[in-house]
N, C-alpha and C. Protein backbone atom coordinates (compact mmCIF):
# COMPACT_ATOMS: atom_id res chain seq x y z
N UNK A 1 93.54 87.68 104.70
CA UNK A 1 93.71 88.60 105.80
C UNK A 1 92.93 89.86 105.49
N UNK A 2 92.07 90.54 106.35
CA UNK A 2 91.56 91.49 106.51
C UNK A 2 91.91 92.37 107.41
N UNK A 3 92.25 93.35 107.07
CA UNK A 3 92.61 94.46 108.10
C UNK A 3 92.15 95.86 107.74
N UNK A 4 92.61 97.12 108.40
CA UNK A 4 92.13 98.25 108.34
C UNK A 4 92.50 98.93 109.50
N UNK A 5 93.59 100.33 108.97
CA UNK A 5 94.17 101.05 109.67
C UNK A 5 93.07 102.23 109.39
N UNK A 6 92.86 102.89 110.68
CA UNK A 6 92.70 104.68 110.59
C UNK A 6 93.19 105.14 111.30
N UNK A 7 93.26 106.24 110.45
CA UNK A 7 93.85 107.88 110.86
C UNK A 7 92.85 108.30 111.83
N UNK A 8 93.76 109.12 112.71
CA UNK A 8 92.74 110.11 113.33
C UNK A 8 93.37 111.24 113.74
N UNK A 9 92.81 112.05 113.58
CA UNK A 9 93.61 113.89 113.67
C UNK A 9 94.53 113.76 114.93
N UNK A 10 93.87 113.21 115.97
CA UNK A 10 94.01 113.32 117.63
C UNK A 10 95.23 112.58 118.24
N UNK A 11 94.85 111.73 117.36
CA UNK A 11 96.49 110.41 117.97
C UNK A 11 96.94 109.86 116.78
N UNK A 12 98.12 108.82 117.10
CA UNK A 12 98.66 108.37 116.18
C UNK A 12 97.85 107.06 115.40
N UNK A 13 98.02 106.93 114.19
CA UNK A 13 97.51 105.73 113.81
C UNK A 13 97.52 104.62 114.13
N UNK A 14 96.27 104.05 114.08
CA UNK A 14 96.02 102.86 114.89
C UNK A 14 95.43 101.92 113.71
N UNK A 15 95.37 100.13 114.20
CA UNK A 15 94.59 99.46 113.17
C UNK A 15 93.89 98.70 113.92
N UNK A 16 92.32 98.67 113.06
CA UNK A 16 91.18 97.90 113.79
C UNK A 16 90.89 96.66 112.41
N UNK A 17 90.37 95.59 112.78
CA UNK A 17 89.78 94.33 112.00
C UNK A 17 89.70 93.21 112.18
N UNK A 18 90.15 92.62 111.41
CA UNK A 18 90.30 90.98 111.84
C UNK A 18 91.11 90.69 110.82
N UNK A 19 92.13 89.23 110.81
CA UNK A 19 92.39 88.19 110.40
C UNK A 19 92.13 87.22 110.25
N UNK A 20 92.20 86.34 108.75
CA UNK A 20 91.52 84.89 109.01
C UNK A 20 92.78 84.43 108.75
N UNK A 21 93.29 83.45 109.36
CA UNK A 21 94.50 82.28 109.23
C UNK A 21 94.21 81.44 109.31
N UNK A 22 94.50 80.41 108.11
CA UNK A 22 94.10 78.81 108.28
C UNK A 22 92.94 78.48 109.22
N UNK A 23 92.04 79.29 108.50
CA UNK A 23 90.54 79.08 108.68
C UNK A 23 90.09 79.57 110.75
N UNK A 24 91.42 80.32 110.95
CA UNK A 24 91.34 80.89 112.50
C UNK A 24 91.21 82.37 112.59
N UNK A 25 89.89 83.04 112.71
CA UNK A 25 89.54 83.96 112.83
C UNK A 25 90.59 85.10 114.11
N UNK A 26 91.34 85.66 113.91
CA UNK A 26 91.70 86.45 115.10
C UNK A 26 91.46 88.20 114.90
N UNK A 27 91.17 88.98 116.09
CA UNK A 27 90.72 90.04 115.84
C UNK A 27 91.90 90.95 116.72
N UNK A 28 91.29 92.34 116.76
CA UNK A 28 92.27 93.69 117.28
C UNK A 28 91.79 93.59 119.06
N UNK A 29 92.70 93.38 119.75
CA UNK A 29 92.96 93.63 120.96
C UNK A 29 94.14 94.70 120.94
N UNK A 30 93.30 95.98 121.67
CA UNK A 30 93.91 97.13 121.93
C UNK A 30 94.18 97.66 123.25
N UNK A 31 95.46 97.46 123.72
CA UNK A 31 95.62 97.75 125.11
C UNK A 31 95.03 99.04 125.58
N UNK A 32 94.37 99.66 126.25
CA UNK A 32 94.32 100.68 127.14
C UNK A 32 95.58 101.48 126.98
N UNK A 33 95.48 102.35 126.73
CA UNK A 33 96.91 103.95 126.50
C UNK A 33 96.62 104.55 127.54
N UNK A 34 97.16 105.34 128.14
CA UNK A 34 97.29 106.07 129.37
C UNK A 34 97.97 107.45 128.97
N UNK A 35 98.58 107.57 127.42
CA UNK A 35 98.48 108.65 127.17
C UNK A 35 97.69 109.74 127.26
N UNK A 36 97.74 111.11 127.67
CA UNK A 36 97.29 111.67 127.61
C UNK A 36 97.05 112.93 126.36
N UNK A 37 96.17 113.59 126.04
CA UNK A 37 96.26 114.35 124.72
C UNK A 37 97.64 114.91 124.20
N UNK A 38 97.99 115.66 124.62
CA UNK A 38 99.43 116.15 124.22
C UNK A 38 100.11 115.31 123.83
N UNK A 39 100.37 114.18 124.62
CA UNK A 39 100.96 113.06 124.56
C UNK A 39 100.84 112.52 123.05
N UNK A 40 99.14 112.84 123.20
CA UNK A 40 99.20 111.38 121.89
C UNK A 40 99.21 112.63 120.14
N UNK A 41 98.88 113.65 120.78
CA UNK A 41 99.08 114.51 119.61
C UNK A 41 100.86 114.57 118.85
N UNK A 42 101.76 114.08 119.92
CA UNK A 42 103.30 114.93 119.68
C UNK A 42 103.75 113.87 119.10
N UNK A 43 102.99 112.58 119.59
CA UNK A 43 103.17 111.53 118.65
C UNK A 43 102.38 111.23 117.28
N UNK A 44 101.63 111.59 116.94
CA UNK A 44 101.10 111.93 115.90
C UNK A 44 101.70 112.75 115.03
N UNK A 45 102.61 114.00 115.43
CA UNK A 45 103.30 114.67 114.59
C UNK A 45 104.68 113.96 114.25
N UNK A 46 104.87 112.83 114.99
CA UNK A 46 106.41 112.88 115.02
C UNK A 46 106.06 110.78 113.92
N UNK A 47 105.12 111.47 114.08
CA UNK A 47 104.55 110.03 112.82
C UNK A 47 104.50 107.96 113.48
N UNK A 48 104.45 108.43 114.64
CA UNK A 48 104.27 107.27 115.45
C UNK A 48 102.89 106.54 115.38
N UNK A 49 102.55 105.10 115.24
CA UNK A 49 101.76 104.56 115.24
C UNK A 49 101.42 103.62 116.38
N UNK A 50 100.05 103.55 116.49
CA UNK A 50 99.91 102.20 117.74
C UNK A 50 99.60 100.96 117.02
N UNK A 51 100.22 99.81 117.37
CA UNK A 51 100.05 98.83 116.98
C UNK A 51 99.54 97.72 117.60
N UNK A 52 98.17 97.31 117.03
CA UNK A 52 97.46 96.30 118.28
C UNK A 52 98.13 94.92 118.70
N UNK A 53 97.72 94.07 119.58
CA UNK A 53 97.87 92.61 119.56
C UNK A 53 96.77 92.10 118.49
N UNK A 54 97.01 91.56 117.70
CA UNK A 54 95.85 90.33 116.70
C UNK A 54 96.06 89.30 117.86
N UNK A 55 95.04 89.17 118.45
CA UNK A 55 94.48 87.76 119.10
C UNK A 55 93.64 86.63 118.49
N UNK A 56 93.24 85.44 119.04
CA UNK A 56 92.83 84.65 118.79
C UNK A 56 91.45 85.08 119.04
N UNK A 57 90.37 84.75 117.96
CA UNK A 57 88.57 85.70 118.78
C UNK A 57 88.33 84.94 120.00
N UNK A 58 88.17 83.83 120.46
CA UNK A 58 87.97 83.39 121.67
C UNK A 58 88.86 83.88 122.40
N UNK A 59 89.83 84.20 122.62
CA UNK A 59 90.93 84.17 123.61
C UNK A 59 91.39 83.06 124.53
N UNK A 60 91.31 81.64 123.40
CA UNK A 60 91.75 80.42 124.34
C UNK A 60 92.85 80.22 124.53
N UNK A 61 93.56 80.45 123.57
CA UNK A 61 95.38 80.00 123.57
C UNK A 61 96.05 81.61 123.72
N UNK A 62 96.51 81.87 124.96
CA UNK A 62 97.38 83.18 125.06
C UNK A 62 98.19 83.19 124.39
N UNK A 63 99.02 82.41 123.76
CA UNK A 63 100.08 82.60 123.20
C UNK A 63 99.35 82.57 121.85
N UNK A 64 98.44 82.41 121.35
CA UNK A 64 97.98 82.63 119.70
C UNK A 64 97.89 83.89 119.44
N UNK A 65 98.69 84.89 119.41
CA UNK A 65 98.60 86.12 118.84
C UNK A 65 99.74 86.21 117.85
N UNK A 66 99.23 87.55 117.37
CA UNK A 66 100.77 87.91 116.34
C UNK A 66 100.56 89.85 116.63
N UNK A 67 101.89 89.96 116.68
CA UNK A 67 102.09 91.45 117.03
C UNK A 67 102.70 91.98 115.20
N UNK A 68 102.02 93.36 115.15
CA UNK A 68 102.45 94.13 114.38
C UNK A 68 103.86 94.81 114.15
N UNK A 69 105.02 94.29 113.61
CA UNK A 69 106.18 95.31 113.62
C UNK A 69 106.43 96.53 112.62
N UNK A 70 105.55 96.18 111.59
CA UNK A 70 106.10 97.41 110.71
C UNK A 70 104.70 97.38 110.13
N UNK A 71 104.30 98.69 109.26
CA UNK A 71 103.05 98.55 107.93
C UNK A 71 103.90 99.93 107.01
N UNK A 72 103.13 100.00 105.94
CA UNK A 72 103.78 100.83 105.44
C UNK A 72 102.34 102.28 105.66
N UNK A 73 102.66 103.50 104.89
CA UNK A 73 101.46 104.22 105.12
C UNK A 73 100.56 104.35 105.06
N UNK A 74 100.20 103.11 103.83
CA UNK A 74 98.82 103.11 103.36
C UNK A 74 98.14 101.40 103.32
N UNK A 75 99.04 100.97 104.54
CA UNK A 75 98.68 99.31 105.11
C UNK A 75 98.89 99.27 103.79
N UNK A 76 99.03 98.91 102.94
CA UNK A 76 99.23 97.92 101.58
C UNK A 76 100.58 96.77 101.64
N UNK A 77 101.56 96.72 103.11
CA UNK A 77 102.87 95.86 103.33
C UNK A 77 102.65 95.96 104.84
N UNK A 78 102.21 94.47 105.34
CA UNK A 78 102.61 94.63 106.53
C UNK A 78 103.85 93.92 106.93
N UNK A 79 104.62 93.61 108.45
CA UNK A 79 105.13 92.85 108.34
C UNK A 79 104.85 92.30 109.87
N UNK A 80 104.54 90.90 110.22
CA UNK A 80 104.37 90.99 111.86
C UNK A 80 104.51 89.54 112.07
N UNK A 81 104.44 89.05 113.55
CA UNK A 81 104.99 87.93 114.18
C UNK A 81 104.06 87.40 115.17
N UNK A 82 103.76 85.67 114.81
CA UNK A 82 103.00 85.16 115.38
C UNK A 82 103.55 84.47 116.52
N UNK A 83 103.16 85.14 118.57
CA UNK A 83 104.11 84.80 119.31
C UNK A 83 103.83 83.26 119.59
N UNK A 84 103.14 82.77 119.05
CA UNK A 84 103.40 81.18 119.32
C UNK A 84 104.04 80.41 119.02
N UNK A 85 104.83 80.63 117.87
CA UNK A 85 106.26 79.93 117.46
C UNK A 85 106.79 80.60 116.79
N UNK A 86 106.75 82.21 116.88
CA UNK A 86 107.83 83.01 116.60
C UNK A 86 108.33 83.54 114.64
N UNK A 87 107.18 83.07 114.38
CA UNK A 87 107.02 82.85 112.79
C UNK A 87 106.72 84.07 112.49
N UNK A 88 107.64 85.06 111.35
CA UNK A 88 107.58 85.80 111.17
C UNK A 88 106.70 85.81 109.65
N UNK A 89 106.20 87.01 109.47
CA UNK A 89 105.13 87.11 108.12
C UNK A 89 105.30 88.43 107.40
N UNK A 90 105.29 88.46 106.01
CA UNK A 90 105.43 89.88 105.45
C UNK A 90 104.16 89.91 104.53
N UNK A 91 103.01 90.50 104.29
CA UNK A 91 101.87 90.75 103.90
C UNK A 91 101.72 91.85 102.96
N UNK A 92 101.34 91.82 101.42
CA UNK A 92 100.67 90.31 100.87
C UNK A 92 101.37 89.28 100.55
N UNK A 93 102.67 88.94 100.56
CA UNK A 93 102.98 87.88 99.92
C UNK A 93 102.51 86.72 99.44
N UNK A 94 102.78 85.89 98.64
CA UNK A 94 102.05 84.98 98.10
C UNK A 94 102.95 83.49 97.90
N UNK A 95 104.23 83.80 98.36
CA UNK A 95 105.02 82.78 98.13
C UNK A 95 106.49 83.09 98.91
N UNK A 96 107.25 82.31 98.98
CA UNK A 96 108.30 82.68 99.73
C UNK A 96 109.46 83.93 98.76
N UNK A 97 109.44 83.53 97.27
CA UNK A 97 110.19 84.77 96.68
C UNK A 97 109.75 86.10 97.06
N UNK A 98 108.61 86.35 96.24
CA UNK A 98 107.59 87.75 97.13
C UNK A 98 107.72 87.99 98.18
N UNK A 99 108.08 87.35 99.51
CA UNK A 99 108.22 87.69 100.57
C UNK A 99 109.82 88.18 100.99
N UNK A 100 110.42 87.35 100.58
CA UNK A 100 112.09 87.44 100.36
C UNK A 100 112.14 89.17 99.96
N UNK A 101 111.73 89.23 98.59
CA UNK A 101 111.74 90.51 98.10
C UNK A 101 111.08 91.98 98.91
N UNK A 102 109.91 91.35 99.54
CA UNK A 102 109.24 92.59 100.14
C UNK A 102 109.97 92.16 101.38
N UNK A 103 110.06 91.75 101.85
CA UNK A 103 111.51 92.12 103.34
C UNK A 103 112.95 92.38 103.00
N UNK A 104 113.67 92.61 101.82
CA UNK A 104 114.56 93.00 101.29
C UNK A 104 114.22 94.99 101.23
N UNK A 105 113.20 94.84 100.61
CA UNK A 105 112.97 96.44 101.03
C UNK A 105 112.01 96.91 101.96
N UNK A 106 111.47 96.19 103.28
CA UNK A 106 111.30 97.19 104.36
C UNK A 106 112.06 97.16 105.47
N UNK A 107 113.42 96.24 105.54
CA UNK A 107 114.11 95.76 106.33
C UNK A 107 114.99 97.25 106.63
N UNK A 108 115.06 98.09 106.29
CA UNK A 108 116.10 99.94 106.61
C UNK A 108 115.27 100.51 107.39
N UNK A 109 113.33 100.18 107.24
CA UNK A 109 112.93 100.42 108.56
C UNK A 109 112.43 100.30 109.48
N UNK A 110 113.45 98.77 109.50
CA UNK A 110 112.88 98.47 111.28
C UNK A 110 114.60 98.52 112.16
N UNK A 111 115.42 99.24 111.40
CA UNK A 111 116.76 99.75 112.07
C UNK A 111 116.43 100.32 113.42
């Protein structure tokens, strides 16, 4: 998996890149915001992030995405969900203990 969050003074953090999954390339589809500056500044202070759809790069199967629910500050833990069968993922893990463990401690903040 490849990814890459930035900062930007103006709005809240956002992440741009790609994913490779079982040899399936999917990239950052970013909805259109309708925020306006203030808007996206007050969220920026109040430490809010935007979180893209990861799509499929073709866009053949609508339902092949996975949405972002949590990262930590410095993307090094993500945790997010692929809506095609609902399969949840915690990143980097490497095995199901590692994963067990790193969702044992980011699980207080997605309260």
């Amino acid at each position: 998996m490849t990814m890459k969050g930035y900062r930007d003074f103006f709005r809240p953090t956002t992440f741009k890149g790609k994913m490779l999954i079982d040899d399936k390339v999917y990239d950052v589809f970013e909805p259109e915001r309708s925020d306006r500056f203030i808007a996206k500044m007050k969220k920026k202070m109040n430490g809010d992030r935007y979180f893209p759809i990861i799509a499929n790069e073709n866009r053949t199967d609508l339902d092949d995405y996975y949405t972002i629910q949590w990262a930590d500050d410095k993307f090094n833990t993500l945790y997010f969900i692929h809506a095609k069968n609902n399969s949840r993922y915690v990143a980097p893990a490497q095995n199901a203990v590692e994963a067990n463990k790193m969702w044992e401690e980011i699980q207080h903040f997605l309260r």
